[in-house]
N, C-alpha and C. Protein backbone atom coordinates (compact mmCIF):
# COMPACT_ATOMS: atom_id res chain seq x y z
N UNK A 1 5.79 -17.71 3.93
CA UNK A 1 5.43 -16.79 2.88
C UNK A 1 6.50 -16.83 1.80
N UNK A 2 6.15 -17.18 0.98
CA UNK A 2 6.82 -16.86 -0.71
C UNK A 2 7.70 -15.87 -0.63
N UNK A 3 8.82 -15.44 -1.24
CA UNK A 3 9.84 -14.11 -1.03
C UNK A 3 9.13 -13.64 -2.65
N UNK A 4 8.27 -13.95 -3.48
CA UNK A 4 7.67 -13.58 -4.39
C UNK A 4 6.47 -12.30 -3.89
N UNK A 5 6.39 -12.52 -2.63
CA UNK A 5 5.19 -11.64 -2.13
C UNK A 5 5.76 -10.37 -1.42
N UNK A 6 7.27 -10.31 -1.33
CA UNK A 6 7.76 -9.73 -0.38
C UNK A 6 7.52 -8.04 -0.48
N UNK A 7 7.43 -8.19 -2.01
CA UNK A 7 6.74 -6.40 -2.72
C UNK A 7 5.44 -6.00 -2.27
N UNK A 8 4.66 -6.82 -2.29
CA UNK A 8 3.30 -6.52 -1.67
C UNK A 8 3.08 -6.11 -0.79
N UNK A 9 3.72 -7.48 0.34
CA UNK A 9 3.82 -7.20 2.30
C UNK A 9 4.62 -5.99 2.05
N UNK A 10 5.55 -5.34 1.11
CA UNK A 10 6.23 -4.17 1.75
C UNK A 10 5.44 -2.81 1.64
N UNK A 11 4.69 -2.93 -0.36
CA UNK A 11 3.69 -2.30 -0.11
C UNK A 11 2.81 -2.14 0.84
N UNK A 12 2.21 -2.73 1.68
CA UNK A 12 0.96 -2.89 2.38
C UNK A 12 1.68 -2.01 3.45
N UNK A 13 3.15 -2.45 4.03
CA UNK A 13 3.53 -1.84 5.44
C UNK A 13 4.13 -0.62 4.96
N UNK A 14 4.18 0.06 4.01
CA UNK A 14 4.47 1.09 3.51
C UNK A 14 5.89 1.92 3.72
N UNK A 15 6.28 0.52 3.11
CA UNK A 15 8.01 1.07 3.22
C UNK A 15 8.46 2.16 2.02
N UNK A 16 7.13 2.00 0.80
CA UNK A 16 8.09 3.17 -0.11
C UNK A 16 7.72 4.34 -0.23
N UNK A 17 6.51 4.57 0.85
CA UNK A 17 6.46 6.00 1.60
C UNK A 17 7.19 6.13 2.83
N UNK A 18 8.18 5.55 3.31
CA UNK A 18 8.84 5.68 4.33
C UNK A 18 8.54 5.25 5.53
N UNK A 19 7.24 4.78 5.66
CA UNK A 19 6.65 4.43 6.95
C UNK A 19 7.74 4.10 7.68
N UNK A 20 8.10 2.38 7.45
CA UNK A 20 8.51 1.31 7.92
C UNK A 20 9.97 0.99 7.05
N UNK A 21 11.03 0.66 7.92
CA UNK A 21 12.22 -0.25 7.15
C UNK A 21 12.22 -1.68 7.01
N UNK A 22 11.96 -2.42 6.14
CA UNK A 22 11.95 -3.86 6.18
C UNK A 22 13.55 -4.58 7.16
N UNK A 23 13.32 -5.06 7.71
CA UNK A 23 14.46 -5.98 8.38
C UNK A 23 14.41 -7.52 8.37
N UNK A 24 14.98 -8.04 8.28
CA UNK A 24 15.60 -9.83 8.18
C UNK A 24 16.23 -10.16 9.30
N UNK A 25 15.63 -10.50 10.15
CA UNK A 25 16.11 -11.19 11.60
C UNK A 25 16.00 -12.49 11.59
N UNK A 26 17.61 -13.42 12.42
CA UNK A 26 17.17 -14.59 12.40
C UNK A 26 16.36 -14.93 13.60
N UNK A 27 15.89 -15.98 13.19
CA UNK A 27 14.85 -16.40 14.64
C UNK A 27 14.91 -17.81 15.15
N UNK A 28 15.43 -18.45 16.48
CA UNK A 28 15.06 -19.58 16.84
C UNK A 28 14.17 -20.13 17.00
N UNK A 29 14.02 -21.89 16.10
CA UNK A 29 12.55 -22.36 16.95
C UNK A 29 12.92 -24.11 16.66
N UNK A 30 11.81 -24.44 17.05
CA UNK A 30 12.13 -25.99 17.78
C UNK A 30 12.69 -26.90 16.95
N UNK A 31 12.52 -26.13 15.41
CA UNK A 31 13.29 -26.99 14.23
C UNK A 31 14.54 -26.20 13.71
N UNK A 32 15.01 -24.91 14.45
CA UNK A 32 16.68 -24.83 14.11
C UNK A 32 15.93 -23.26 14.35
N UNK A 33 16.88 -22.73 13.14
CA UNK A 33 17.38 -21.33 13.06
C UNK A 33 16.25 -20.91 11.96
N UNK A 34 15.55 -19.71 11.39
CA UNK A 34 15.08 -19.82 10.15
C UNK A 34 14.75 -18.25 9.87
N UNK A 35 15.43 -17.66 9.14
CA UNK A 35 14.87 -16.11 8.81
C UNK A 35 13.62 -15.56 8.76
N UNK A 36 13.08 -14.32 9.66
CA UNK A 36 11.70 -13.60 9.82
C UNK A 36 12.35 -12.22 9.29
N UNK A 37 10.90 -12.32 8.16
CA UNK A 37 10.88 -10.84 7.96
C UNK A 37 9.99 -9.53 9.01
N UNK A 38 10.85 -8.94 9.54
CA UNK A 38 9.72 -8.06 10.64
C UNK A 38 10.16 -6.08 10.22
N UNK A 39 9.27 -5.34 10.52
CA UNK A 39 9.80 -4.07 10.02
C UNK A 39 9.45 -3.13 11.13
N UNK A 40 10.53 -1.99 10.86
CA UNK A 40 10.68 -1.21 11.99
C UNK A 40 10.16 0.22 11.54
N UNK A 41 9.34 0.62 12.19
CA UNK A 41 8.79 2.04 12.39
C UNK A 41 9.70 3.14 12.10
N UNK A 42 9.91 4.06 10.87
CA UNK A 42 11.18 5.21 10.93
C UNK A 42 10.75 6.35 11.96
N UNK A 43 9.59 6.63 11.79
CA UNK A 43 9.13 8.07 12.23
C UNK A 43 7.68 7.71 13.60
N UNK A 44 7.52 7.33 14.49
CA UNK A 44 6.20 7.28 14.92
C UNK A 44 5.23 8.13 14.69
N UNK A 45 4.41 7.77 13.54
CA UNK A 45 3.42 8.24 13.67
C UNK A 45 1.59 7.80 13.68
N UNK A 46 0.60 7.96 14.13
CA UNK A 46 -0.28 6.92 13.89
C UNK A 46 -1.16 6.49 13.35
N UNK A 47 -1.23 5.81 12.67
CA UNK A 47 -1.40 5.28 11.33
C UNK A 47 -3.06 4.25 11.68
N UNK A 48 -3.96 4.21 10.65
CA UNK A 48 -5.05 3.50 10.76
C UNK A 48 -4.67 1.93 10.43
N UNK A 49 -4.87 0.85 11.07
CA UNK A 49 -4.73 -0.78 10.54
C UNK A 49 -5.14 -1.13 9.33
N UNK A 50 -4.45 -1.84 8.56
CA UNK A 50 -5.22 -2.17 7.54
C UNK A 50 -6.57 -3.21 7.53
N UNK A 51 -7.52 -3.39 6.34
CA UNK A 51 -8.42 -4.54 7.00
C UNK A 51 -7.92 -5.98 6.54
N UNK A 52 -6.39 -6.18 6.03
CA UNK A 52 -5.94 -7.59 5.57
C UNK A 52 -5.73 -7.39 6.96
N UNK A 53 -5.28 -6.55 8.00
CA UNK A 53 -4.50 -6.78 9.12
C UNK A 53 -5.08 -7.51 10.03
N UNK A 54 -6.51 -7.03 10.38
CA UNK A 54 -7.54 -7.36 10.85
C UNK A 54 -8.03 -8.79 10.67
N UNK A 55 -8.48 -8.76 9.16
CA UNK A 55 -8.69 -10.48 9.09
C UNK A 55 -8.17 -11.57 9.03
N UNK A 56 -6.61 -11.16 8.87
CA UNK A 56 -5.46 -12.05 9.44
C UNK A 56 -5.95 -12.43 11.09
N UNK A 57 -5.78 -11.23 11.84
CA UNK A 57 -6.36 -11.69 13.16
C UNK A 57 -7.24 -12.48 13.90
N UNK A 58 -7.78 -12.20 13.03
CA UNK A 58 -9.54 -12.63 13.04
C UNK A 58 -9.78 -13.86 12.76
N UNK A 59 -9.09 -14.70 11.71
CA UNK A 59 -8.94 -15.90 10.80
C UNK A 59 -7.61 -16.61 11.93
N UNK A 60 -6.93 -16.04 12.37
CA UNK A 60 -5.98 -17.11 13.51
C UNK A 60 -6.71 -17.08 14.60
N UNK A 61 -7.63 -15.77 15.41
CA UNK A 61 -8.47 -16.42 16.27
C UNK A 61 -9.24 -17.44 16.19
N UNK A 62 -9.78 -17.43 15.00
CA UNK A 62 -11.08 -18.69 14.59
C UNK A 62 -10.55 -20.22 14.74
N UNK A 63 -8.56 -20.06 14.63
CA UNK A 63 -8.06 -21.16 14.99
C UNK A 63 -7.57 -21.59 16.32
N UNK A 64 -8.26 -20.41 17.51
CA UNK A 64 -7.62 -20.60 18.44
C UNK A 64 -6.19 -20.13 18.57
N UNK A 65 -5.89 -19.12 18.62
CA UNK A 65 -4.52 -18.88 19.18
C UNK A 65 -4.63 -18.30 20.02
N UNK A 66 -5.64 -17.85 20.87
CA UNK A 66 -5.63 -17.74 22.37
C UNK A 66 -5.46 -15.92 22.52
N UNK A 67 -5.39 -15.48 21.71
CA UNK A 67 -5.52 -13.98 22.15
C UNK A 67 -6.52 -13.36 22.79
N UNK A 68 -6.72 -12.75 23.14
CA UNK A 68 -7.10 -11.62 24.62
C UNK A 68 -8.09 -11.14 23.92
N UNK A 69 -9.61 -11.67 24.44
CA UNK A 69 -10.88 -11.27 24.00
C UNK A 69 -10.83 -9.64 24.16
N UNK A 70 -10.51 -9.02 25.20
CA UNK A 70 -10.36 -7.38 24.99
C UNK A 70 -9.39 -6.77 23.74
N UNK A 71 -8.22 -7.85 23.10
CA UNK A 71 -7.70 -6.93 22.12
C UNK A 71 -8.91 -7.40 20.81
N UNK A 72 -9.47 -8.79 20.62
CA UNK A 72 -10.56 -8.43 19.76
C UNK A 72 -11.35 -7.52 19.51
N UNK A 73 -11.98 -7.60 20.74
CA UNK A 73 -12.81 -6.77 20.80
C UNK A 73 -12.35 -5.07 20.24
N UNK A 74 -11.08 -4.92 20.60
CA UNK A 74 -10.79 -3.57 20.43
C UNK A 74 -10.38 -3.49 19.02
N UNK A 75 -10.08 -4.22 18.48
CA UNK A 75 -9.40 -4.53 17.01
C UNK A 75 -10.82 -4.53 16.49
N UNK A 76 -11.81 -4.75 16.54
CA UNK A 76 -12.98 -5.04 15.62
C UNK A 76 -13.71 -3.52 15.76
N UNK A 77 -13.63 -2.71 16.95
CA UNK A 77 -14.01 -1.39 16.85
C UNK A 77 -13.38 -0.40 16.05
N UNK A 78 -11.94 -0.87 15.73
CA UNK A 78 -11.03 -0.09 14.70
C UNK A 78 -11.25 0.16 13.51
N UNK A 79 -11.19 1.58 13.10
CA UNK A 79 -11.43 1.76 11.54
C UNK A 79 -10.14 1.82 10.98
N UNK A 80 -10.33 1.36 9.54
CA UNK A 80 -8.76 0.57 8.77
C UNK A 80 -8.88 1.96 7.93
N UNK A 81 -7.67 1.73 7.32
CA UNK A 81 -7.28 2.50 6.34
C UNK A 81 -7.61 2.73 4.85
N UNK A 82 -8.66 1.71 4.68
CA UNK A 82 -9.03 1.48 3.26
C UNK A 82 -8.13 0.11 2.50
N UNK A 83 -6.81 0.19 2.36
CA UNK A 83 -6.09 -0.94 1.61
C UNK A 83 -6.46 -1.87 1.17
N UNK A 84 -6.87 -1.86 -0.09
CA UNK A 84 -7.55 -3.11 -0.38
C UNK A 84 -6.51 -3.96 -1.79
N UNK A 85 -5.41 -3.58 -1.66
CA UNK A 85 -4.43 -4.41 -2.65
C UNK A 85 -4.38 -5.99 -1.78
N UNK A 86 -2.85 -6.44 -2.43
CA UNK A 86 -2.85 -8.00 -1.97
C UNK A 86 -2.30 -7.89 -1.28
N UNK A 87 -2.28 -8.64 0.11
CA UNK A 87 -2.21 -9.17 1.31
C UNK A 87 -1.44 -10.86 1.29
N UNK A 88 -1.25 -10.63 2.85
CA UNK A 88 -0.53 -11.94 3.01
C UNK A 88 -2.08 -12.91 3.53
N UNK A 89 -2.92 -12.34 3.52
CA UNK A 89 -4.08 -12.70 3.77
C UNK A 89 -4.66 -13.57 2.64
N UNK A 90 -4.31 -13.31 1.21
CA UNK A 90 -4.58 -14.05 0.25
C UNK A 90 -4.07 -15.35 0.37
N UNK A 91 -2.16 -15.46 1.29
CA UNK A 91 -2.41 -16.85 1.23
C UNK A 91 -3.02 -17.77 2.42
N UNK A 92 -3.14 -16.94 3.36
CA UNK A 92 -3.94 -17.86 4.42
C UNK A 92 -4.79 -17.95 3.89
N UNK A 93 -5.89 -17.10 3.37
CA UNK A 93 -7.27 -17.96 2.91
C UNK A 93 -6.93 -18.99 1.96
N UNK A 94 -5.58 -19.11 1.00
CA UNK A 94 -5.65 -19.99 -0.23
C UNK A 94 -5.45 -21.65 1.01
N UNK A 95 -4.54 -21.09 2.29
CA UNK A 95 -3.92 -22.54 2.67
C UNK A 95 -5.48 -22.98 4.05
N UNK A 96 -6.23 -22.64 4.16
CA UNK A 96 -7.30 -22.34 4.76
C UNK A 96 -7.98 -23.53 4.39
N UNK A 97 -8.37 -24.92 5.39
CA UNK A 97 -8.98 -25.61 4.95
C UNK A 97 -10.41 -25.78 4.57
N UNK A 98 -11.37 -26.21 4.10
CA UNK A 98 -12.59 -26.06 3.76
C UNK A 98 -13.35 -26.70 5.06
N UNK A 99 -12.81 -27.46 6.07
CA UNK A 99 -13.33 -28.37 7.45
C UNK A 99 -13.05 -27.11 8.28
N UNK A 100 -14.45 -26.72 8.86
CA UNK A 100 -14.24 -25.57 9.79
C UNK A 100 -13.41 -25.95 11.06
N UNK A 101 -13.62 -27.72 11.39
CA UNK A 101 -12.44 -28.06 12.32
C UNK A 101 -11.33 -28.00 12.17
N UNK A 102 -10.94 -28.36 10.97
CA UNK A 102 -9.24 -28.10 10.65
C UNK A 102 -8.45 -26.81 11.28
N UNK A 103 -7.42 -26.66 11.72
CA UNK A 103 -6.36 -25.39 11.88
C UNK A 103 -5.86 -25.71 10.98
N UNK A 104 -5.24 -24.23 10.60
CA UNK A 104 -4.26 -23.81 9.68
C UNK A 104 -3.01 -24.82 9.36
């Protein structure tokens, strides 16, 4: 993801109502070291999913990533929050090939 988008994803996780604190963790993987943005909950409280959240999900199942037909299932009974700004969902659909065989 672009660090151009990083206002959006923060909008969306609602860091400037306080929800969430953005954090920068490094992360190992099979090609070295490489920074993840992940964010931490200030206050628990519980909050409706968004529907970019959802069709993010939904769009990596379609590629097979093997998640747990019961959390689908339970994720698709969920009502979202409304959010309909930009998403990190805009760029998976942009990098989204047009060959329904293709993965991401």
């Amino acid at each position: 993801m672009d660090k151009d988008n990083l206002i959006s994803l923060d909008k969306q996780e609602g860091v400037g109502i306080g929800f969430y604190s953005p954090l920068d963790v490094t992360i190992n993987t099979d090609e070295g070291e490489g920074l993840c943005r992940t964010y931490q909950m200030n206050n628990f409280t519980v909050h409706q999913t968004s529907p970019p959240y959802k069709q993010v999900v939904f769009v990596l199942e379609q590629n097979k990533t093997g998640l747990p037909l019961d959390y689908i299932k339970k994720l698709e009974a969920v009502e979202t929050n409304g959010y309909s700004g930009p998403s990190i969902l805009d760029d998976i659909t942009a990098l989204k090939p047009a060959d329904k065989g293709k993965s991401l």
